[in-house]
Protein backbone atom coordinates (compact mmCIF):
# COMPACT_ATOMS: atom_id res chain seq x y z
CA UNK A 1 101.81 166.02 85.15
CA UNK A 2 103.78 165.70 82.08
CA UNK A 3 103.42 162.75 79.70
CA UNK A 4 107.05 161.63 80.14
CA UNK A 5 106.35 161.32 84.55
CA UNK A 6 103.00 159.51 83.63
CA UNK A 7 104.60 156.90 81.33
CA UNK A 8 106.91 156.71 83.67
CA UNK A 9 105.23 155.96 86.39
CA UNK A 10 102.82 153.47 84.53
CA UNK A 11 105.47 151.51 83.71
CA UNK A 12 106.18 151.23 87.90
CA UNK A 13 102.84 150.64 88.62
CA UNK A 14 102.73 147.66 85.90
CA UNK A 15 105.42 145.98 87.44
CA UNK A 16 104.60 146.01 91.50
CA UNK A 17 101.95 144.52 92.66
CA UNK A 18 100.55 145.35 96.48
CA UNK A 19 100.14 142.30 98.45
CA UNK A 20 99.26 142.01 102.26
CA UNK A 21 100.34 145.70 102.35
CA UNK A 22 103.79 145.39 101.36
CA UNK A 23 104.97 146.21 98.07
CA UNK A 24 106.20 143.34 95.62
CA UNK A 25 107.98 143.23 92.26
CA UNK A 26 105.62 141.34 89.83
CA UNK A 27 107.50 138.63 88.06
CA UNK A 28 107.49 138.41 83.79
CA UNK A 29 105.38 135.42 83.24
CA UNK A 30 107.20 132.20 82.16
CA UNK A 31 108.56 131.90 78.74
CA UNK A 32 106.30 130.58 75.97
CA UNK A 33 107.55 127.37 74.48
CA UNK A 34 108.72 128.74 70.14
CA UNK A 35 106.89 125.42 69.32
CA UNK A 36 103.73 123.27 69.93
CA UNK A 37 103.40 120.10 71.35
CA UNK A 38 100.93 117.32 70.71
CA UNK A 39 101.51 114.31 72.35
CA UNK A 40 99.46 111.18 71.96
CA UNK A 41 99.62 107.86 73.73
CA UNK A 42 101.69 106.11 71.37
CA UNK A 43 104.21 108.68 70.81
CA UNK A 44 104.99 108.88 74.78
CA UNK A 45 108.78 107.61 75.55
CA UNK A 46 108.27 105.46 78.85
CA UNK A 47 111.34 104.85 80.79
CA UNK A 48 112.06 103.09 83.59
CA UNK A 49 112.24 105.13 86.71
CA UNK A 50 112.76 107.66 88.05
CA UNK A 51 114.85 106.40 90.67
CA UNK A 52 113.45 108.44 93.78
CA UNK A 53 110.95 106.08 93.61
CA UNK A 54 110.49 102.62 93.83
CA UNK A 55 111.12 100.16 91.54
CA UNK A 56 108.68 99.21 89.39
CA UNK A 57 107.55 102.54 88.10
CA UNK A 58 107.94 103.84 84.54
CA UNK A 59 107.84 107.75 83.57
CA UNK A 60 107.69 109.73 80.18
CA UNK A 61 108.70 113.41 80.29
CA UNK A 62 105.87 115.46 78.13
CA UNK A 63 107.35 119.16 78.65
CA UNK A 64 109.63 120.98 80.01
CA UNK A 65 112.61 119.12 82.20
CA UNK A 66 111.86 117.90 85.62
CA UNK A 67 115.34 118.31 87.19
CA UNK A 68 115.50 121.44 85.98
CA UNK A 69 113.89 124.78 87.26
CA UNK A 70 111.18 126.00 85.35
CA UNK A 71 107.82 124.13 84.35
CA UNK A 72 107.55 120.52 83.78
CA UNK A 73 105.11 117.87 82.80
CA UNK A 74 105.52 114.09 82.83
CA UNK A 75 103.55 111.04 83.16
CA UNK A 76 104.12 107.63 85.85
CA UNK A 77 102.78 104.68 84.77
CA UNK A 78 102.52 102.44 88.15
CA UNK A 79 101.74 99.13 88.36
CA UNK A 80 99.31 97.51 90.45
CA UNK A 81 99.91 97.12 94.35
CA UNK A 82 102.50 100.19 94.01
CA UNK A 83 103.30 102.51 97.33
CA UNK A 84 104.86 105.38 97.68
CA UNK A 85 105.69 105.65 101.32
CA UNK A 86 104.88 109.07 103.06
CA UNK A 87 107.22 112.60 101.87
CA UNK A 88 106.66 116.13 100.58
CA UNK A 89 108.05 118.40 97.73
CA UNK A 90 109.92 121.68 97.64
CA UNK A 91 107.48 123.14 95.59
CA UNK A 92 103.43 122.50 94.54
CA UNK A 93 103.01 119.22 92.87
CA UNK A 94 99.53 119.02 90.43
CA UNK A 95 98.44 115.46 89.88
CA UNK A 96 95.83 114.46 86.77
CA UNK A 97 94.46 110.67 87.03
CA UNK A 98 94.70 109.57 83.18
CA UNK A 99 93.99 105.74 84.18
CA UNK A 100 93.29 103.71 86.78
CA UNK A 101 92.78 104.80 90.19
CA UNK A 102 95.22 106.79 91.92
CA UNK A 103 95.04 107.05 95.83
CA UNK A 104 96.19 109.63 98.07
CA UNK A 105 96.42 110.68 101.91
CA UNK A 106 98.03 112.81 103.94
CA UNK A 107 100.21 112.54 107.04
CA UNK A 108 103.82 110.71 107.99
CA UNK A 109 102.56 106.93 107.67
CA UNK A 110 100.67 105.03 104.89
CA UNK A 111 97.70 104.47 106.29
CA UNK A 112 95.42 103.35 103.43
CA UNK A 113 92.25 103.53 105.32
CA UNK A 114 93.04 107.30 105.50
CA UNK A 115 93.32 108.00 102.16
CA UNK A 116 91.38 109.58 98.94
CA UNK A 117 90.51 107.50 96.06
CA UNK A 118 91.03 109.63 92.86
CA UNK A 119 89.37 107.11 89.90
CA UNK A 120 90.50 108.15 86.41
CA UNK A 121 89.75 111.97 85.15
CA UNK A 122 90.72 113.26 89.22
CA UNK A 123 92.69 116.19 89.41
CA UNK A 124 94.60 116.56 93.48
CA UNK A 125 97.25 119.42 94.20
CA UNK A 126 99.43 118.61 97.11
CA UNK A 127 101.12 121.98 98.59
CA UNK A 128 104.85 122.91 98.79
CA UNK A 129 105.93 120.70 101.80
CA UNK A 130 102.79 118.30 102.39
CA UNK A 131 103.54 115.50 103.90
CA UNK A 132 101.08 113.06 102.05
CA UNK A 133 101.93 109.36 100.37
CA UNK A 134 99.95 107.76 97.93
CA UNK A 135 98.89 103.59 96.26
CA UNK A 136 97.63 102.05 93.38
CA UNK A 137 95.59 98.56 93.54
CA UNK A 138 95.73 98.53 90.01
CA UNK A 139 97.56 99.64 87.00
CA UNK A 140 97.61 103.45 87.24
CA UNK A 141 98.64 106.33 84.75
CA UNK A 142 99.01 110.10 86.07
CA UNK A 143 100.38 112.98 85.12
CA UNK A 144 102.27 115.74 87.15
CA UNK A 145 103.13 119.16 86.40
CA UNK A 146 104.65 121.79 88.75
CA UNK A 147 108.06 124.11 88.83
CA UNK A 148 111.45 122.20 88.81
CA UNK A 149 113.38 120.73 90.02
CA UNK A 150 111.27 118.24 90.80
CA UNK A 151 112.37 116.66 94.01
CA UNK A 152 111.21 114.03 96.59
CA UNK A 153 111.84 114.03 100.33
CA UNK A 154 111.05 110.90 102.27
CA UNK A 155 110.01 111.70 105.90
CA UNK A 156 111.46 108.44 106.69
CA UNK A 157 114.91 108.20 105.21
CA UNK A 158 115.09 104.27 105.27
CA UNK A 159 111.94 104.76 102.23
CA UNK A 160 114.14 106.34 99.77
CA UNK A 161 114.89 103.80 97.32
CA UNK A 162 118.11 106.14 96.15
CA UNK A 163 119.93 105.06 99.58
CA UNK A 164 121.99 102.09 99.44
């Protein structure tokens, strides 16, 4: 085989990847950022918001932008007693506890007997399309990261606090 064919062909190999026994193009891995970031607690940006939820939340974007595709970070600050009634994502949403305690169930009603209690330092991932909800009893900080647009679909459309 001649050097030029063999190149060649590495080159093909390096980009498909067999999976399941069909052959897949292997996507270029995400864009590094041309510049660090450090990000302390006092130099976070809280805002009020964001609106697909309910009132009383506050966010700070750390990375990235969350409406648009591509990865994102940001922090909610929620205040005690908080709910966030029962809906899914488009795509995988990673949750970090920084404070408080953060709780978290699955299914299409809050049932708060049926949920996880995540106490500061938890990590949870909720899949593309879980159904899940989540509460606070206290003051609670956490952090999400995933791939934008970050969306929010309420299973019951009467819980979306962006409908009049």
């Amino acid at each position: 085989m001649s050097a030029r064919r063999a190149e060649t062909i590495g080159a093909l190999v390096c980009g498909m990847v067999v999976m399941g026994g069909q052959m897949i193009r292997a996507e270029a891995p995400a864009p590094t950022p041309s510049h660090h970031v450090f990000v302390t607690p006092g130099t976070l940006s809280w805002q009020e918001g964001p609106t697909s939820l309910p009132p009383g939340a506050q966010f700070a974007v750390i990375e990235g932008d969350p409406k648009q595709p591509g990865l994102f970070t940001m922090r909610l600050k929620l205040p005690a007693n908080y709910r966030i009634s029962p809906h899914w994502h488009p795509a995988d949403e990673h949750v970090t506890v920084i404070s408080g305690v953060f709780n978290m169930g699955t299914g299409d009603v809050l049932e708060t007997t049926q949920g996880q209690e995540l106490p500061t330092g938890s990590f949870a991932l909720m899949p593309a399309q879980m159904h899940h909800f989540a509460w606070t009893t206290g003051e609670t900080v956490i952090q999400l990261h995933g791939v934008g647009p970050w969306q929010i679909n309420y299973i019951n459309p009467a819980d979306d606090p962006r409908k009049p």
